[in-house]
C-alpha atoms as a PDB file:
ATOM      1  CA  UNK A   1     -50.134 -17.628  19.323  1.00  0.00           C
ATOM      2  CA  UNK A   2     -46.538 -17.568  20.462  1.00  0.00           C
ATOM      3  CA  UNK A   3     -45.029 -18.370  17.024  1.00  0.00           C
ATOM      4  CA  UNK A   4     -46.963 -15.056  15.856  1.00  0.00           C
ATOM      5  CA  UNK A   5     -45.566 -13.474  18.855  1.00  0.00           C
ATOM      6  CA  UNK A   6     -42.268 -14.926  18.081  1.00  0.00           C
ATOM      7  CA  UNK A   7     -42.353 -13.965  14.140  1.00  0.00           C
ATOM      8  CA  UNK A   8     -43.479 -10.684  15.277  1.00  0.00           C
ATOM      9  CA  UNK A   9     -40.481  -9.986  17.100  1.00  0.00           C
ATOM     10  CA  UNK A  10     -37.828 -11.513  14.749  1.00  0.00           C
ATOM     11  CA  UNK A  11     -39.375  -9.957  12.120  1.00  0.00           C
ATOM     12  CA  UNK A  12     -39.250  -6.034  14.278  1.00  0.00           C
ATOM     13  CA  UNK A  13     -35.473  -7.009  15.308  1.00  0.00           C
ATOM     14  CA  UNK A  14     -34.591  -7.686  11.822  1.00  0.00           C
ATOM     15  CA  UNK A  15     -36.732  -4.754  10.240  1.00  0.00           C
ATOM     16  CA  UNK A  16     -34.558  -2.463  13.096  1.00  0.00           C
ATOM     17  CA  UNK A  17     -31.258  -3.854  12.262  1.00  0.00           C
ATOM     18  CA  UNK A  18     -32.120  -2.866   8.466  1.00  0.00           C
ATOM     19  CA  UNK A  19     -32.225   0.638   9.694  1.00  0.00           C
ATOM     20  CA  UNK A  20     -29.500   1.369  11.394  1.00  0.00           C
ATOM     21  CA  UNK A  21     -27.157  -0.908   9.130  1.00  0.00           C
ATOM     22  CA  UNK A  22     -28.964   1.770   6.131  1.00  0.00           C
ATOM     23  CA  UNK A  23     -28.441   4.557   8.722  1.00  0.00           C
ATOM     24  CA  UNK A  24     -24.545   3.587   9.188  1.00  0.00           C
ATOM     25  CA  UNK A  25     -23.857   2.979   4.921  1.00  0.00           C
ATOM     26  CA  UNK A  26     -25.775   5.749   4.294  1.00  0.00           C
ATOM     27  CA  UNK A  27     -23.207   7.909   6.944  1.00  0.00           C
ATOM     28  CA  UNK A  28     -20.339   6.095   5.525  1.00  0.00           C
ATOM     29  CA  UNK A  29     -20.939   6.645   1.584  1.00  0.00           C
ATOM     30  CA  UNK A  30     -21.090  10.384   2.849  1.00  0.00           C
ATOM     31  CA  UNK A  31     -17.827  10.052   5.020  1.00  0.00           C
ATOM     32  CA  UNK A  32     -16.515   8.268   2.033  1.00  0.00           C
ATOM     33  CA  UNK A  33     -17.751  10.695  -0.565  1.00  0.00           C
ATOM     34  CA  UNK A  34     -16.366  14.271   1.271  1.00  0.00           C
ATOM     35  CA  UNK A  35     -12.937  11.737   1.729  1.00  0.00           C
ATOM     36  CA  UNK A  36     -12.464  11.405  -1.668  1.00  0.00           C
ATOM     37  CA  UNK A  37     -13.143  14.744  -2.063  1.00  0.00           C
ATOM     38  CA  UNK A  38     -11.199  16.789   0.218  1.00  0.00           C
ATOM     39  CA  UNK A  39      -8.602  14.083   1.817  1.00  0.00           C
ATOM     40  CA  UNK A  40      -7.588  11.745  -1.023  1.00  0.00           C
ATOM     41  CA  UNK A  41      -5.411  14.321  -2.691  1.00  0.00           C
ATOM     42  CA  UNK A  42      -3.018  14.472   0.423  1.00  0.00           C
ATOM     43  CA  UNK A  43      -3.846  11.116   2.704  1.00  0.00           C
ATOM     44  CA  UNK A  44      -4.367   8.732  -0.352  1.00  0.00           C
ATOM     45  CA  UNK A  45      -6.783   6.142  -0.793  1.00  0.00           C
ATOM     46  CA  UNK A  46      -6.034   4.175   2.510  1.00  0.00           C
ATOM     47  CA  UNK A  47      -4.225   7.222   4.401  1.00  0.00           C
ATOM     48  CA  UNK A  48      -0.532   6.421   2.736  1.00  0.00           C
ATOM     49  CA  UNK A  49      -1.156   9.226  -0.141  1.00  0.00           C
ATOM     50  CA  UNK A  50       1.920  11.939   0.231  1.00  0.00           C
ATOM     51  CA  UNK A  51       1.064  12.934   3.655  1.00  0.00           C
ATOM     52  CA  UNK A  52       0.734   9.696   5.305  1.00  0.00           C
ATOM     53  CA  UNK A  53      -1.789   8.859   8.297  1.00  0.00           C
ATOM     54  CA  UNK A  54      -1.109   5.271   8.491  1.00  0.00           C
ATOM     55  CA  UNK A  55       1.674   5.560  11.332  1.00  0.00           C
ATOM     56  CA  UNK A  56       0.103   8.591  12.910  1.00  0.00           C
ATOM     57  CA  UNK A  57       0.181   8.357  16.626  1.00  0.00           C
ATOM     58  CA  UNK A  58      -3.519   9.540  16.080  1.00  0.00           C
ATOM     59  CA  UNK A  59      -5.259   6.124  15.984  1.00  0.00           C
ATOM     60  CA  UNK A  60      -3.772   5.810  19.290  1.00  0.00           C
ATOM     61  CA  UNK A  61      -5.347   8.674  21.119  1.00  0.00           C
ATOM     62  CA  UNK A  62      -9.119   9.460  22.324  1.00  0.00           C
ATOM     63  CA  UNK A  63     -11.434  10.435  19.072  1.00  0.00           C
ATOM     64  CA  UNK A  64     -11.983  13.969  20.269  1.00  0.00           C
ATOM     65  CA  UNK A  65      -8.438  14.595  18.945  1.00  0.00           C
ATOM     66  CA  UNK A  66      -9.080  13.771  15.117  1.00  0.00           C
ATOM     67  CA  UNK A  67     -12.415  15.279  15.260  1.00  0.00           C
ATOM     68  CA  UNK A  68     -10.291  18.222  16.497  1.00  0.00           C
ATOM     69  CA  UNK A  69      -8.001  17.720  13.707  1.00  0.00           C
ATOM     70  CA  UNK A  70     -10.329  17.762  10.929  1.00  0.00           C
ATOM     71  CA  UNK A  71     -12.206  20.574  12.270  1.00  0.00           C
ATOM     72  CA  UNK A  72      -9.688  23.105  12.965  1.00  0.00           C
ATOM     73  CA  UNK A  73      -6.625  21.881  11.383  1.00  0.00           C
ATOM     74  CA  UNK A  74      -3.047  20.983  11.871  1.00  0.00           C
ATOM     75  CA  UNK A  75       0.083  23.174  12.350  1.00  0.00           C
ATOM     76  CA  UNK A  76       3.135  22.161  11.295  1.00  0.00           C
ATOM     77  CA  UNK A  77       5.472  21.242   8.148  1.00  0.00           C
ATOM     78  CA  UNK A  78       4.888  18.195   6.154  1.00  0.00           C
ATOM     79  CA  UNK A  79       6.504  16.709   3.587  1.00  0.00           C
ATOM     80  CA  UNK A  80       5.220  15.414   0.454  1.00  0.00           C
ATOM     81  CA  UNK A  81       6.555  14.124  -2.215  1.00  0.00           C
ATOM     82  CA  UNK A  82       6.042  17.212  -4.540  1.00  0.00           C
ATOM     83  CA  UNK A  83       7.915  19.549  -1.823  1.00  0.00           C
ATOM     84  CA  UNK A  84       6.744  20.943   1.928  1.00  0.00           C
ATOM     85  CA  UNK A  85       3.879  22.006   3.000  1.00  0.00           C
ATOM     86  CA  UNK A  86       2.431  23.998   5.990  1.00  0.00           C
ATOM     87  CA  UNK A  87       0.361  21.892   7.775  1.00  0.00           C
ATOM     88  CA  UNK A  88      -3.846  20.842   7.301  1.00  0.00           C
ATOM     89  CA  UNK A  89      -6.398  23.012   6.702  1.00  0.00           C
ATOM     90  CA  UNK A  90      -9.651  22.926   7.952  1.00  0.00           C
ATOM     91  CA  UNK A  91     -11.941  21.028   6.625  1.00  0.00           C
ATOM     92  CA  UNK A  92     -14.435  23.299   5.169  1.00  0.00           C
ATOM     93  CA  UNK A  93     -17.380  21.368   5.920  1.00  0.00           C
ATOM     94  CA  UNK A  94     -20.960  20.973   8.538  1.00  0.00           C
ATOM     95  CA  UNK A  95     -20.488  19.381  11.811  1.00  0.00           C
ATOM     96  CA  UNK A  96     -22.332  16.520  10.342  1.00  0.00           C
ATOM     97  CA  UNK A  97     -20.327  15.935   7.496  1.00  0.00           C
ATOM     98  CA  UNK A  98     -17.306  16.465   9.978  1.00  0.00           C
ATOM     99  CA  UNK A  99     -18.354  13.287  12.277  1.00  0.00           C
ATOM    100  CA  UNK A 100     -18.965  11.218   8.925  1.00  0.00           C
ATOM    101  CA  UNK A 101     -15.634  11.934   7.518  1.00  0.00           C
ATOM    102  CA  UNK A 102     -13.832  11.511  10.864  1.00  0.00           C
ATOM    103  CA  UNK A 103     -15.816   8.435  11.530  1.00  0.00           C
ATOM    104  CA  UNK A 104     -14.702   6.919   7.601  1.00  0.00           C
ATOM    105  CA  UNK A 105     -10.952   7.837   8.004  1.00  0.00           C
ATOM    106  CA  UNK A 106     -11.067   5.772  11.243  1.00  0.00           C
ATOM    107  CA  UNK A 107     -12.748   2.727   9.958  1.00  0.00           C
ATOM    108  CA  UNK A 108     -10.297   3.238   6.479  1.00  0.00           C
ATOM    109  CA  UNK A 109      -7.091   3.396   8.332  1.00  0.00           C
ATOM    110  CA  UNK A 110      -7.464   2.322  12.135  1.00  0.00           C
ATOM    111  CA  UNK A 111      -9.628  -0.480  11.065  1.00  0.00           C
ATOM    112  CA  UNK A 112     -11.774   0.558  14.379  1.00  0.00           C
ATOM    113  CA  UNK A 113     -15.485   0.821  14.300  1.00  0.00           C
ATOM    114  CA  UNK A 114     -16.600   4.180  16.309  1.00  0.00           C
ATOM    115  CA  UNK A 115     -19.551   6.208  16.272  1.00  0.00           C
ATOM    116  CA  UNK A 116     -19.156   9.990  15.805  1.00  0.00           C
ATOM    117  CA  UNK A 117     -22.032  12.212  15.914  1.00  0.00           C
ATOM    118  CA  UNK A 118     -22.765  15.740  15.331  1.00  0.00           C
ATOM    119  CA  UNK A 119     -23.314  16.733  18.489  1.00  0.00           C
ATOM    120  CA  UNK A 120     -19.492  15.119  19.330  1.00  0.00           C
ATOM    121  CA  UNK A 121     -18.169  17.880  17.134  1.00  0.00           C
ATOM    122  CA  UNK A 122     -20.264  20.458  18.806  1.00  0.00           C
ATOM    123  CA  UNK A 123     -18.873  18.944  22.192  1.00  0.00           C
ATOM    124  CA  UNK A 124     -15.224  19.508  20.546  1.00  0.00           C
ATOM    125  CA  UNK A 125     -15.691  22.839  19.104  1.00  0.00           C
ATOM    126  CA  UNK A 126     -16.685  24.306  22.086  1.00  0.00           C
ATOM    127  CA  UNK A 127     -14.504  23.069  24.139  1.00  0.00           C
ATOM    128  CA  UNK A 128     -11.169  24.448  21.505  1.00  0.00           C
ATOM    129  CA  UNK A 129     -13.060  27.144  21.683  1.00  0.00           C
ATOM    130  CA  UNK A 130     -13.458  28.174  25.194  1.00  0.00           C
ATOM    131  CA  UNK A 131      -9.476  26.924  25.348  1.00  0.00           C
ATOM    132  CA  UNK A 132      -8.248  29.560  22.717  1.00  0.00           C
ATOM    133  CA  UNK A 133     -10.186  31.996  24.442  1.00  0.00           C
ATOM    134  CA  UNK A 134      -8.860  31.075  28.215  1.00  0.00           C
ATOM    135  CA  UNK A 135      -4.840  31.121  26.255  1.00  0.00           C
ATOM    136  CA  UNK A 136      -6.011  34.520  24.829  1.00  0.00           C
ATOM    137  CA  UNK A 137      -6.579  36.086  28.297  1.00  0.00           C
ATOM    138  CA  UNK A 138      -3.605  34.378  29.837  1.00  0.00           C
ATOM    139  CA  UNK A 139      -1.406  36.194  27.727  1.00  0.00           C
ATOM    140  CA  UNK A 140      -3.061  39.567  28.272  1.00  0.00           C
END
């Protein structure tokens, strides 16, 4: 009776593991597959394409920052090596596919495991959001 207890719950821990490891390649071939997509062109295959993000103070700072970065963009000038360019655009994607992508690049070039979920890029959207609109009435 205990070894069937015992199998029993080896046998649910390893059937749960299964599932979130499928869960996590499944979000990762996605991340992977909008990447190659929409990033490679610029960032390269590990984030030293043209526009480099392998230096990028980025990797340094809390996650709510690139998911703001891939959502709404970057200003700025950057070069490349066939001439200057203004800035990043936004990526034109869900907030799903947002958190998958965000959640690749860091794995691909900070080498650091997170977890980024949908509702994180809800969380970050609203809060640019309600900050645009609190510079918008400052400078009425």
């Amino acid at each position: 009776m205990v070894w069937n207890t015992a199998l029993l719950l080896l046998t649910t821990a390893l059937s749960c593991s299964a599932v979130i490891n499928l869960s996590a390649g499944t979000q990762n071939d996605r991340g992977r597959a909008i990447y190659t997509e929409y990033c490679l062109r610029c960032h390269g295959t590990k984030g030293q394409g043209p526009v480099s993000i392998q230096q990028k103070e980025i990797w340094n700072k809390p996650i709510d920052e690139l998911i703001r970065i891939v959502a709404f963009g970057a200003r700025g000038l950057m070069s490349m090596s066939n001439g200057t360019r203004r800035g990043m655009p936004a990526a034109p994607y869900s907030d799903a596919e947002i958190a998958q992508v965000s959640m690749y690049v860091t794995q691909l070039v900070a080498k650091k495991d997170v977890l980024i979920t949908e509702q994180d890029v809800v969380r970050v959207r609203q809060q640019h959001t309600k900050s645009v609109r609190g510079k918008f009435r400052a400078a009425r």
